[in-house]
Every structure is written in structure tokens, then in C-alpha cells.
N, C-alpha and C. Protein backbone atom coordinates (compact mmCIF):
# COMPACT_ATOMS: atom_id res chain seq x y z
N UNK A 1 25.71 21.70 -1.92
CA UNK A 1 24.66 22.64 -1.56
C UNK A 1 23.28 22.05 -1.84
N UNK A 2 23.06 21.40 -2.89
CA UNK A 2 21.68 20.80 -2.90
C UNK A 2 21.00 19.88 -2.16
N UNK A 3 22.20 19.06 -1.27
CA UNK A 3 21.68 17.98 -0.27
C UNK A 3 21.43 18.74 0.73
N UNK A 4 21.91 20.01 1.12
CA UNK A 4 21.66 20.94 2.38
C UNK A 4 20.48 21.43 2.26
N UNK A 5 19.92 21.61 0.44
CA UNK A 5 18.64 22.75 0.40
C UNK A 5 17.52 21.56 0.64
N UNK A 6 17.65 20.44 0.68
CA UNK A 6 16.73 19.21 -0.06
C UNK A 6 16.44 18.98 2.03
N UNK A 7 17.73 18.78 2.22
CA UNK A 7 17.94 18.15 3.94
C UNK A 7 16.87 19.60 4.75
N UNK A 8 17.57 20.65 4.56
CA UNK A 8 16.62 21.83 5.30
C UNK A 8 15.09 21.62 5.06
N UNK A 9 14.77 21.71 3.95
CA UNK A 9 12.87 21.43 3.59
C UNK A 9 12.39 20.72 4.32
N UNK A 10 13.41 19.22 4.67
CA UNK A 10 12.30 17.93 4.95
C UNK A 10 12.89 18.23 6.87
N UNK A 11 13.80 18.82 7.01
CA UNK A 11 13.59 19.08 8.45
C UNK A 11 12.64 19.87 8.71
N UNK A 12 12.46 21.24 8.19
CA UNK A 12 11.46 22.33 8.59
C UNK A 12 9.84 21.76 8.16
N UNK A 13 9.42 21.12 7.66
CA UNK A 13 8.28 20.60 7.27
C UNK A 13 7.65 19.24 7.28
N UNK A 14 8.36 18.15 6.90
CA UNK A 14 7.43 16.92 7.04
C UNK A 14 8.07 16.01 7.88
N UNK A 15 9.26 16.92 8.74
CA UNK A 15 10.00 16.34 10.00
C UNK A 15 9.08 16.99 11.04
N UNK A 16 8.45 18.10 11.03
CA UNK A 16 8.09 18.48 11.94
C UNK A 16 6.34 18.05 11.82
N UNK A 17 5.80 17.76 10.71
CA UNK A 17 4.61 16.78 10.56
C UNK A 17 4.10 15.64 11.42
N UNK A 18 5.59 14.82 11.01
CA UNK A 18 5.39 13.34 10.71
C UNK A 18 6.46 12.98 11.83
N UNK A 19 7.19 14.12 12.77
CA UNK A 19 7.78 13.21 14.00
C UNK A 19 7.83 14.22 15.16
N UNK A 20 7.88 15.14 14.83
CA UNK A 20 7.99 16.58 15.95
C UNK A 20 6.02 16.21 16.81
N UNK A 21 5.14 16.52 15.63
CA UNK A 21 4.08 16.35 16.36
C UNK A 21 3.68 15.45 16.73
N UNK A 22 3.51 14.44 15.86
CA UNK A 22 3.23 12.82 16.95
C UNK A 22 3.70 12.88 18.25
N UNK A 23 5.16 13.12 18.26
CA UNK A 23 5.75 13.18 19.68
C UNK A 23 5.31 13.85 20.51
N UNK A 24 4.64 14.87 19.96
CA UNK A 24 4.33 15.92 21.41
C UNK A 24 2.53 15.37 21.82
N UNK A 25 2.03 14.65 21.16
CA UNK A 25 0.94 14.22 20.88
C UNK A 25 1.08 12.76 21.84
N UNK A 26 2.28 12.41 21.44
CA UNK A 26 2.34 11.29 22.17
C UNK A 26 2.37 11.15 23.58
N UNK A 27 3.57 12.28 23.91
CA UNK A 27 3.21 12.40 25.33
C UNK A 27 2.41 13.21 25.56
N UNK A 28 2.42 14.17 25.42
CA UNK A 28 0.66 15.11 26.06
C UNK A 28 -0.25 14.19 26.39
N UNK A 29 -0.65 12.74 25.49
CA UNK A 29 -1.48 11.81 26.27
C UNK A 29 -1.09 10.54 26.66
N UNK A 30 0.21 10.43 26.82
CA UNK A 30 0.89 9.37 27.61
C UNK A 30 0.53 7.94 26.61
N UNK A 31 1.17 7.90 25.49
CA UNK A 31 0.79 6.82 24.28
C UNK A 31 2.27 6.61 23.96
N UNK A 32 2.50 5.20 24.57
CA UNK A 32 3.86 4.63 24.27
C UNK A 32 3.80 3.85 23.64
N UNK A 33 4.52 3.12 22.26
CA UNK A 33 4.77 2.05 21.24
C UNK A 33 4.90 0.72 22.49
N UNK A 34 3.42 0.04 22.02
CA UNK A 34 3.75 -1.05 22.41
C UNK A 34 3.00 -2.40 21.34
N UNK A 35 3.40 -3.48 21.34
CA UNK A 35 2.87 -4.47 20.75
C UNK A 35 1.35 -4.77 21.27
N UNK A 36 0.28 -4.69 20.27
CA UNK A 36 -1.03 -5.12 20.51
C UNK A 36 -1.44 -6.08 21.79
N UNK A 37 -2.41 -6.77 22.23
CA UNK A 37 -2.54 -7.26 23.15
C UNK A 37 -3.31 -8.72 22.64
N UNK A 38 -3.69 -8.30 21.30
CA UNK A 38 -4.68 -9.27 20.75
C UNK A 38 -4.47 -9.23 19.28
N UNK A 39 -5.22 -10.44 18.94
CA UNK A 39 -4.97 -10.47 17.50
C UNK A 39 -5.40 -9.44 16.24
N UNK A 40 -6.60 -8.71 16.79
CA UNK A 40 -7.03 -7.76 16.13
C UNK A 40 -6.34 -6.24 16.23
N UNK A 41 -5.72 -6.02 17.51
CA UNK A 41 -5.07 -4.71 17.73
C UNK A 41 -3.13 -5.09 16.25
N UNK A 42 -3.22 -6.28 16.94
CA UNK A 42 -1.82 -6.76 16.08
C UNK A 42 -1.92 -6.43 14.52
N UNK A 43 -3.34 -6.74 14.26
CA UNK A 43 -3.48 -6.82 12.75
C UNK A 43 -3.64 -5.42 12.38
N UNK A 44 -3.55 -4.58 13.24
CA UNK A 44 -3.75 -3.15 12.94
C UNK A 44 -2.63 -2.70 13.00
N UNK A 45 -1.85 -3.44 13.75
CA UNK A 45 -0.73 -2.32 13.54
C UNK A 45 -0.04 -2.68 12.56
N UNK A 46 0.08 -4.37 11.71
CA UNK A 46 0.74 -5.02 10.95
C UNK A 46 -0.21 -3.94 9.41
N UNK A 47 -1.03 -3.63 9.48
CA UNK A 47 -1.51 -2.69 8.36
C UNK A 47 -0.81 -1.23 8.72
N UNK A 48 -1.02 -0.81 9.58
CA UNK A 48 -0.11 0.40 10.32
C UNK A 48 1.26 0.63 9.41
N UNK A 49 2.27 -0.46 9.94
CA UNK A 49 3.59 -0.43 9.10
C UNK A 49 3.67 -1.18 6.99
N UNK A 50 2.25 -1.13 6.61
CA UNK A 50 2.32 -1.21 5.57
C UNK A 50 2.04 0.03 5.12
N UNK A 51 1.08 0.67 5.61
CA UNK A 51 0.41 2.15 5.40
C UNK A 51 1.84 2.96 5.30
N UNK A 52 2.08 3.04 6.55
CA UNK A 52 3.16 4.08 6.99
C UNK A 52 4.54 3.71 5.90
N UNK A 53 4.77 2.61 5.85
CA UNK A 53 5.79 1.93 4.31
C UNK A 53 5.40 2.56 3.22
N UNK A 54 3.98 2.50 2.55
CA UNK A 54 3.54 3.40 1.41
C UNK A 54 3.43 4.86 1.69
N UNK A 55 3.64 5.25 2.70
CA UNK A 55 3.83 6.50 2.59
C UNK A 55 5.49 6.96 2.11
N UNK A 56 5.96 6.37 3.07
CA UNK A 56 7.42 6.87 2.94
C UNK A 56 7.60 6.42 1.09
N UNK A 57 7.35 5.61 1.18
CA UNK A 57 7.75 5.59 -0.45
C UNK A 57 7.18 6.51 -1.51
N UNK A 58 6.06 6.91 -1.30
CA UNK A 58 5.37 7.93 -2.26
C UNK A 58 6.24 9.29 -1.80
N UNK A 59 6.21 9.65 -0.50
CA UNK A 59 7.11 10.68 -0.21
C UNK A 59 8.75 10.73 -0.73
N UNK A 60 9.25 9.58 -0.85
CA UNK A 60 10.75 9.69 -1.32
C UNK A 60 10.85 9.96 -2.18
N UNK A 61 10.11 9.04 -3.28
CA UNK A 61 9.82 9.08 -4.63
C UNK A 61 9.09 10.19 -5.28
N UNK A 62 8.49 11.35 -4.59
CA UNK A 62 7.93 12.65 -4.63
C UNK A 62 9.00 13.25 -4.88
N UNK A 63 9.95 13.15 -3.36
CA UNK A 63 11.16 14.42 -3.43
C UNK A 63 11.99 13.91 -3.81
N UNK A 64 12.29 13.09 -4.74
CA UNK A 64 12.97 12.43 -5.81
C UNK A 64 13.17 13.67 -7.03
N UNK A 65 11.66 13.41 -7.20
CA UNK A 65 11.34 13.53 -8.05
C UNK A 65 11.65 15.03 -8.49
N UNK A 66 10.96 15.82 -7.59
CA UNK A 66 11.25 17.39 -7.48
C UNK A 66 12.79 17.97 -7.16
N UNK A 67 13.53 17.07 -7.02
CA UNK A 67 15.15 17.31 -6.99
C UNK A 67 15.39 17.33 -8.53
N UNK A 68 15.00 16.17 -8.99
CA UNK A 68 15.76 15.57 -10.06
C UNK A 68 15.15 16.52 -12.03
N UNK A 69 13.76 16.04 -11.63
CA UNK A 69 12.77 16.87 -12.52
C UNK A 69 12.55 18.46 -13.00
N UNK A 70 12.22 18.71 -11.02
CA UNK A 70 11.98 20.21 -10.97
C UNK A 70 12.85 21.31 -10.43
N UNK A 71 13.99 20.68 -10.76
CA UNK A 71 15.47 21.74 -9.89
C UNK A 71 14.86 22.53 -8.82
N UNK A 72 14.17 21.73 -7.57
CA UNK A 72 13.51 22.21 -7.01
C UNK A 72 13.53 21.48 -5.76
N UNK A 73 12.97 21.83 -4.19
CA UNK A 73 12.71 21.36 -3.20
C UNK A 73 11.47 21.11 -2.62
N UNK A 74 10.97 20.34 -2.10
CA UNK A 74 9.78 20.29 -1.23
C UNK A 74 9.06 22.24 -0.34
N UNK A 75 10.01 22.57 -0.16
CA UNK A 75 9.79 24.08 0.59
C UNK A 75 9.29 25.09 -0.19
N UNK A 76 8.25 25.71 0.46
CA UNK A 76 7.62 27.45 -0.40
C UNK A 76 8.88 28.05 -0.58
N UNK A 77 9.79 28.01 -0.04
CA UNK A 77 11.01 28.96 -0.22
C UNK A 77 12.10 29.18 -1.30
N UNK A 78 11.89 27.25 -1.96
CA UNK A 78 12.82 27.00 -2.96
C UNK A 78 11.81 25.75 -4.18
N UNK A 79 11.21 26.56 -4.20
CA UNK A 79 10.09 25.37 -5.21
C UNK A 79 10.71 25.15 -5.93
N UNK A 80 10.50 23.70 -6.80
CA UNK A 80 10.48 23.72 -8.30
C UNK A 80 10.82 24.53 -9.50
N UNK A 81 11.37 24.55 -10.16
CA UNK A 81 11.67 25.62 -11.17
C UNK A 81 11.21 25.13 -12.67
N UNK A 82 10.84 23.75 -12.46
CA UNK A 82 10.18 23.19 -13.57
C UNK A 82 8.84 22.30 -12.98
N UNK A 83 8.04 22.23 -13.87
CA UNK A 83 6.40 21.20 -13.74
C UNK A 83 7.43 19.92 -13.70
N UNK A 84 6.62 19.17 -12.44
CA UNK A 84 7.28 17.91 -12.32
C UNK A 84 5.77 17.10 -13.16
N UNK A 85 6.05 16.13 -13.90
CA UNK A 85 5.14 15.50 -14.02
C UNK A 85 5.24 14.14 -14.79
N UNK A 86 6.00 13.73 -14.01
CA UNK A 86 6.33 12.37 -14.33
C UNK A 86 6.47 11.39 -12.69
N UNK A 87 6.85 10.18 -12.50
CA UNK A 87 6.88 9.46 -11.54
C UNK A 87 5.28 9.46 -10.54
N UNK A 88 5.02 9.73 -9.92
CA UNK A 88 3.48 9.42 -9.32
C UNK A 88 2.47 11.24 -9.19
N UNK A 89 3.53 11.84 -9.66
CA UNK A 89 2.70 12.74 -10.45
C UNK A 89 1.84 12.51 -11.71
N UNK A 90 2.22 11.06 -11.85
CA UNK A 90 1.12 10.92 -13.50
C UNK A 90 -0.06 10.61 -13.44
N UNK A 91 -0.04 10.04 -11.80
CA UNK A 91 -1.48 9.41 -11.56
C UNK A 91 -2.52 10.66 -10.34
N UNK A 92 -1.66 11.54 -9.73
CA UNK A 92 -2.29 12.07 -8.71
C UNK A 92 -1.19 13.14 -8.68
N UNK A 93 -1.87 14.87 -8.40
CA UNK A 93 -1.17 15.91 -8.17
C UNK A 93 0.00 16.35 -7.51
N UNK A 94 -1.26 15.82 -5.77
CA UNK A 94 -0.68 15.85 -4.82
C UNK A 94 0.56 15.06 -4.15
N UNK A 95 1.07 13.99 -4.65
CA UNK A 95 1.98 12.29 -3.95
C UNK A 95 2.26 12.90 -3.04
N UNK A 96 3.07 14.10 -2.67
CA UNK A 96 3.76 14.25 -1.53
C UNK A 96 3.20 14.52 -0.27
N UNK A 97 2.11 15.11 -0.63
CA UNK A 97 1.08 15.33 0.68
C UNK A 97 0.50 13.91 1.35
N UNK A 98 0.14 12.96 -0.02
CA UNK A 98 -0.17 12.53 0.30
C UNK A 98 0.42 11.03 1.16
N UNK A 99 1.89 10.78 0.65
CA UNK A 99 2.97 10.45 1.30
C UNK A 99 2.85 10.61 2.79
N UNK A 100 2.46 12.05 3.21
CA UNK A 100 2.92 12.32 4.37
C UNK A 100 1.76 11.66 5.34
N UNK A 101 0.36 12.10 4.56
CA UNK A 101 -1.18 11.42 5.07
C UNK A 101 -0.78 10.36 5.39
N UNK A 102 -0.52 8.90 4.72
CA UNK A 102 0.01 7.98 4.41
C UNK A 102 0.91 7.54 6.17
N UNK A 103 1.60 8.42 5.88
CA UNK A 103 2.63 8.11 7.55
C UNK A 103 1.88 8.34 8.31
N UNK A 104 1.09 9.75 8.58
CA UNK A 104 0.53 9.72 9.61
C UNK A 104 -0.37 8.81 10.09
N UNK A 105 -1.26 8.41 9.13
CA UNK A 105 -2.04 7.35 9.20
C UNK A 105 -1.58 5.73 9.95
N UNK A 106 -0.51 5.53 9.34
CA UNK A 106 0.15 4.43 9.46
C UNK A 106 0.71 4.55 10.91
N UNK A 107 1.26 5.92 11.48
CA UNK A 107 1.61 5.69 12.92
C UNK A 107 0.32 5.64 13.93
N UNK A 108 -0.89 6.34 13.68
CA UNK A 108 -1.92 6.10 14.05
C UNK A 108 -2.15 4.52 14.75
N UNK A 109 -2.43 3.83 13.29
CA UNK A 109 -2.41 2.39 13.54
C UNK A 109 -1.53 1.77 14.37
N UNK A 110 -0.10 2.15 13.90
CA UNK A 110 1.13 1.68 14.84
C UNK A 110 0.73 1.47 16.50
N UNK A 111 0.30 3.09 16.58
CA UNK A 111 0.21 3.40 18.05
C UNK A 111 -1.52 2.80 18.72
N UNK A 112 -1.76 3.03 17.87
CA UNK A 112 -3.05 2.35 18.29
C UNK A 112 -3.97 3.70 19.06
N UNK A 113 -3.82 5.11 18.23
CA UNK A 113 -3.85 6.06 19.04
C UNK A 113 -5.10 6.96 18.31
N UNK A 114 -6.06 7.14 18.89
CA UNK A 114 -6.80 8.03 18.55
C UNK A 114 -6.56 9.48 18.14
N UNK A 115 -5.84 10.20 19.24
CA UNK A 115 -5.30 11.35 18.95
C UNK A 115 -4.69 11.31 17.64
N UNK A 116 -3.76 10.34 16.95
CA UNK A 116 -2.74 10.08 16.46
C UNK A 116 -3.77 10.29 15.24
N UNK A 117 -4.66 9.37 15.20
CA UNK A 117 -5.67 9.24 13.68
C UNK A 117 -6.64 10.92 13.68
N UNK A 118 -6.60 11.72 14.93
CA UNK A 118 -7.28 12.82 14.52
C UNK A 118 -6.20 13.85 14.41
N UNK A 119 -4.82 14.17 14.24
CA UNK A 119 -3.90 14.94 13.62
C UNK A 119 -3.71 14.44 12.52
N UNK A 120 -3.78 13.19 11.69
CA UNK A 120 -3.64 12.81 10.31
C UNK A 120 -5.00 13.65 9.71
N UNK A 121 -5.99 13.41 10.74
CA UNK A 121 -7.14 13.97 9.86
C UNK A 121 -7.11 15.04 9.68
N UNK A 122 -6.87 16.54 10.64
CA UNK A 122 -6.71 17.58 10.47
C UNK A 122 -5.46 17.80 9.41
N UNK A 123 -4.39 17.42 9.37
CA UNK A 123 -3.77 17.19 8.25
C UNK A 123 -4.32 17.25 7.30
N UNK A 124 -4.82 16.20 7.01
CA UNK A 124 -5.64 16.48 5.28
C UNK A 124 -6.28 17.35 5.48
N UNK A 125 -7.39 17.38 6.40
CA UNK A 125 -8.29 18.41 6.03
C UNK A 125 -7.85 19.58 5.81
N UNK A 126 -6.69 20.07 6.23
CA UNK A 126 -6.06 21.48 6.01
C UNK A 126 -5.54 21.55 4.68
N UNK A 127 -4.75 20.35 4.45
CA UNK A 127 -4.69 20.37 2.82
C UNK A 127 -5.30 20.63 1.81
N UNK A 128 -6.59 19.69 2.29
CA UNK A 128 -7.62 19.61 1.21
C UNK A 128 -8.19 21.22 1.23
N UNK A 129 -7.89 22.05 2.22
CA UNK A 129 -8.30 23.38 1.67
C UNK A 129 -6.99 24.16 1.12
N UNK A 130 -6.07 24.21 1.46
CA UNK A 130 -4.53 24.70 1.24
C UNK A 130 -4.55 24.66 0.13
N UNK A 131 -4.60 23.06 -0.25
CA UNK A 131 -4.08 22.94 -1.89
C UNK A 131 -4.78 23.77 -3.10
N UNK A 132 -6.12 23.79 -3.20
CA UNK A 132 -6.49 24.38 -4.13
C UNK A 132 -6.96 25.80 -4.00
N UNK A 133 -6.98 26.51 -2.73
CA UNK A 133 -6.73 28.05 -2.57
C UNK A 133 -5.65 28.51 -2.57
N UNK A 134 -4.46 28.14 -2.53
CA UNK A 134 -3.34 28.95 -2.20
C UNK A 134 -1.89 28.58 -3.18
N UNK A 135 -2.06 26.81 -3.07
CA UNK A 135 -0.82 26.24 -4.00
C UNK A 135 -1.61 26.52 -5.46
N UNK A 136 -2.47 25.70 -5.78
CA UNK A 136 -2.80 25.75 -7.14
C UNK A 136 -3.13 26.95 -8.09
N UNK A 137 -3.22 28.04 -7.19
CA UNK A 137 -3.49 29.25 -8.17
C UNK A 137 -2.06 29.94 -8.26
N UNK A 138 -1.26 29.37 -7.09
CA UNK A 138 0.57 30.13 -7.63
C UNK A 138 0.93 29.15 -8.88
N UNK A 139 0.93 27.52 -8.91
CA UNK A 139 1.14 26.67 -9.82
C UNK A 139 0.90 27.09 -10.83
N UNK A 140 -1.14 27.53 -11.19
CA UNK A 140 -1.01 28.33 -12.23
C UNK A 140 -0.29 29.30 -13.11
N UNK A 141 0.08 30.19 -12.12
CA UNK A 141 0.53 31.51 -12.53
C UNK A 141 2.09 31.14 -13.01
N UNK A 142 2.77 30.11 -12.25
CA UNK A 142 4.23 29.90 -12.46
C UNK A 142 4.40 29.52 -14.00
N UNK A 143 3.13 28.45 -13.70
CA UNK A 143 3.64 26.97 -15.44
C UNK A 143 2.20 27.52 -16.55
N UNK A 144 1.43 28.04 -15.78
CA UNK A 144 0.67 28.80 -17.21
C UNK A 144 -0.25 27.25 -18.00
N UNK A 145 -0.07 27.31 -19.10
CA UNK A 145 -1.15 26.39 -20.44
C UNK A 145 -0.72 25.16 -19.47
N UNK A 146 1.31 24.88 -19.08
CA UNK A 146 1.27 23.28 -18.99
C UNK A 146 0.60 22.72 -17.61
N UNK A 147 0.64 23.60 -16.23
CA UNK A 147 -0.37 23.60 -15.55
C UNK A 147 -1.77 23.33 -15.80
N UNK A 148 -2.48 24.21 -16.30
CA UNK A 148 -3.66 24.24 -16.93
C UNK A 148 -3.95 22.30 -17.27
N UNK A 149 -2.98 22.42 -18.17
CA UNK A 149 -3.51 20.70 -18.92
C UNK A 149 -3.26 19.54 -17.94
N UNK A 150 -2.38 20.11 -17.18
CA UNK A 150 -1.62 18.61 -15.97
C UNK A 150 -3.23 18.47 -15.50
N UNK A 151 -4.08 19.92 -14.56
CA UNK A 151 -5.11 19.65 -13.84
C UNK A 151 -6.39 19.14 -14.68
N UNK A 152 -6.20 19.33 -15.98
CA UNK A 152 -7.52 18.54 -16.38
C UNK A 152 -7.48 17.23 -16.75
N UNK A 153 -6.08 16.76 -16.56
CA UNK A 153 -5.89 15.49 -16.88
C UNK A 153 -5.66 14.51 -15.56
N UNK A 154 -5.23 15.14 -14.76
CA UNK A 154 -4.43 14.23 -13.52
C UNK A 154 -5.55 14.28 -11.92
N UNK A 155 -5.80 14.15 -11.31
CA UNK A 155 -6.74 14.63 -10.11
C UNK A 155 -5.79 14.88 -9.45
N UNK A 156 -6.70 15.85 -7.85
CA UNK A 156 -6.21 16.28 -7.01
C UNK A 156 -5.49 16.12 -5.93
N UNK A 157 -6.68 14.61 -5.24
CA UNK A 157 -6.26 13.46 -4.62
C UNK A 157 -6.48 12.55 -4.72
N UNK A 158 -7.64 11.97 -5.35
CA UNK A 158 -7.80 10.58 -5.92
C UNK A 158 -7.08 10.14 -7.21
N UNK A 159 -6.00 9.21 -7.06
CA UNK A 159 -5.50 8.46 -8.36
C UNK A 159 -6.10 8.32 -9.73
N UNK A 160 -5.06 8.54 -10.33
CA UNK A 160 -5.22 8.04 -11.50
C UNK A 160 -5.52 6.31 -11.67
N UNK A 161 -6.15 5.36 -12.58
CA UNK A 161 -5.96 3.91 -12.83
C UNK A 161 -4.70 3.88 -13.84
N UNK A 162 -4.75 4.63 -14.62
CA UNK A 162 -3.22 4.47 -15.62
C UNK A 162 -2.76 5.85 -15.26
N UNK A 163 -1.46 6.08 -15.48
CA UNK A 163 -0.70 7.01 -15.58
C UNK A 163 -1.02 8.13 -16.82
N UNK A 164 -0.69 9.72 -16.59
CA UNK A 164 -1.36 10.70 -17.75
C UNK A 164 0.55 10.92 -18.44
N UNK A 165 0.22 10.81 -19.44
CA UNK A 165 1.59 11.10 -20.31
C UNK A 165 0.77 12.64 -20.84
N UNK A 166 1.69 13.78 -20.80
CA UNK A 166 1.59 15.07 -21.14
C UNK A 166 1.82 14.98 -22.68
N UNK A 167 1.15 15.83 -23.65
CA UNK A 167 1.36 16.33 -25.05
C UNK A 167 2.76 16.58 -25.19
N UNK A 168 2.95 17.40 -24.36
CA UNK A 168 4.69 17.76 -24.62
C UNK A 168 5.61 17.18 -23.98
N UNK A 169 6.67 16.69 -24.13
CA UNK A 169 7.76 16.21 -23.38
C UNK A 169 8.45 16.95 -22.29
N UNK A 170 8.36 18.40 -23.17
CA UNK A 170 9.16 19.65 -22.57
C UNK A 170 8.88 20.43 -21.45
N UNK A 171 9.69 20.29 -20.42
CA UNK A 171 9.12 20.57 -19.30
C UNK A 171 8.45 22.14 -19.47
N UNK A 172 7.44 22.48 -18.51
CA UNK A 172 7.37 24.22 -18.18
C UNK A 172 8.01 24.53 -17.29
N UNK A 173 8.86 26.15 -18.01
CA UNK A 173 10.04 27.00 -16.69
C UNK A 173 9.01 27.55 -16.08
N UNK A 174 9.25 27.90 -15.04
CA UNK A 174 8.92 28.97 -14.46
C UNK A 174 8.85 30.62 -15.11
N UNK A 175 7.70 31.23 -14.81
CA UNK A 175 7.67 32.28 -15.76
C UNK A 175 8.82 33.92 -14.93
């Protein structure tokens, strides 16, 4: 049952992000994967599949993390049941969002697609308002003091340079 609750999240949400919309994006303006034409389009896309590589990895290693940590899923429906805050939560709040930025970005480049780099952007930008009106004041209310201390220690979306080790070891339940 947990690979079904873990498998459902990433279909209903950063499947439909990171491959449902590109695609419809893709054709709506007729943008097919092809190899650069020149050395500079090449070198973009050869950054493209490094980008889009660091994404997927911050994203795996996110919902890794929230399986393993936070008896929990990527989905509003089945959150976390504990503060994750270890693995690339030590350096930055967000990893998983930003994981996903990360891909989009990277297929951008891939494709060599304008459209492509202005749905990554609306992406964030929706985040960047999402996250701290709507997620971070439920976060609050769930984890209470250990919330509280994660955000004055960790940022929102810009990295940490070292990793934040928490006072307590002990995770916060859910209230």
C-alpha cells in the first residue's frame, strides 16, 4: 500500500507538472526534441540535461525522504506525519519544488523552447506565492515550536552553504 500512496502523488502532481504539460505545450506550438544545429544551441541543451539531472535528483531524494522520515507523501491529501528535516531539507525548505523547477528548466533548455522556459517560470512564480500563504502557515500549525525553528534556521528557496542540524533529534508529530 505505500508504493501505491507514494506512486498516486507523483502521478497526480509532478507527473502532470513535469510531463502532462510540457506535452501539451509542446504541441500546441509544434516543438519537437531535436539535436541543436550549432555549437551554442548544443551547449544548451548539454546544460539542459545537467539541470534537468539535478532536478530529478533533488526530487527523488525529497520523496525519499518524506516516505522514509515523514510517514508521509508528496500529496495535500496524505502529508507527512512527521517534520522532515534531514537530507536537502538541511540546506533549503522547499527541495521538492524545487526539484521540479530544476526539470522544468532543464527541458526548456533540452527543447530549446521558449514557451517551455515561460511555464517553468510561472511555476515558480506560483510557488513562490503558494508556499508561504497557504503551505507554511498549515506547517506551522501541524509541527508548532519545531516548525517555528526549522524556518529561522533553513531558507525558503535559496540554499543553505552548510547544512542546519536541529536542537532536537526528535522528530515533530503532527498535532
Amino acid at each position: 500500500m505505500g508504493l501505491l500512496r507514494h506512486l498516486l502523488a507523483i502521478a497526480a502532481l509532478p507527473f502532470v507538472v513535469t510531463v502532462i504539460v510540457p506535452l501539451w505545450i509542446a504541441r500546441a506550438d509544434g516543438i519537437t526534441p531535436a539535436l541543436g544545429i550549432n555549437a551554442t544551441e548544443m551547449t544548451l541543451q548539454i546544460i539542459g540535461v545537467g539541470v534537468l539531472a539535478i532536478g530529478i535528483m533533488l526530487f527523488a531524494t525529497s520523496l525519499r525522504r518524506f516516505a522514509k522520515d515523514g510517514d508521509g507523501t508528496l500529496a495535500p491529501w496524505d502529508p507527512p506525519r512527521l517534520l522532515v528535516v534531514r537530507g536537502p531539507y538541511r540546506y533549503v525548505r522547499n527541495p521538492m519544488i524545487s526539484g521540479v523547477v530544476f526539470v522544468l528548466f532543464g527541458e526548456a533548455l533540452i527543447l530549446r523552447s521558449r514557451p517551455h522556459a515561460q511555464w517553468a517560470t510561472i511555476f515558480l512564480l506560483l510557488n513562490a506565492v503558494m508556499i508561504p500563504f497557504f503551505e507554511e502557515p498549515q506547517l506551522r500549525r501541524r509541527f508548532g515550536a519545531a516548525y517555528a525553528e526549522y524556518t529561522r534556521n533553513v531558507p525558503r528557496l535559496i540554499p543553505r552553504l552548510r547544512p542546519w542540524t536541529p536542537t532536537s533529534e526528535a522528530p515533530a508529530r503532527r498535532a
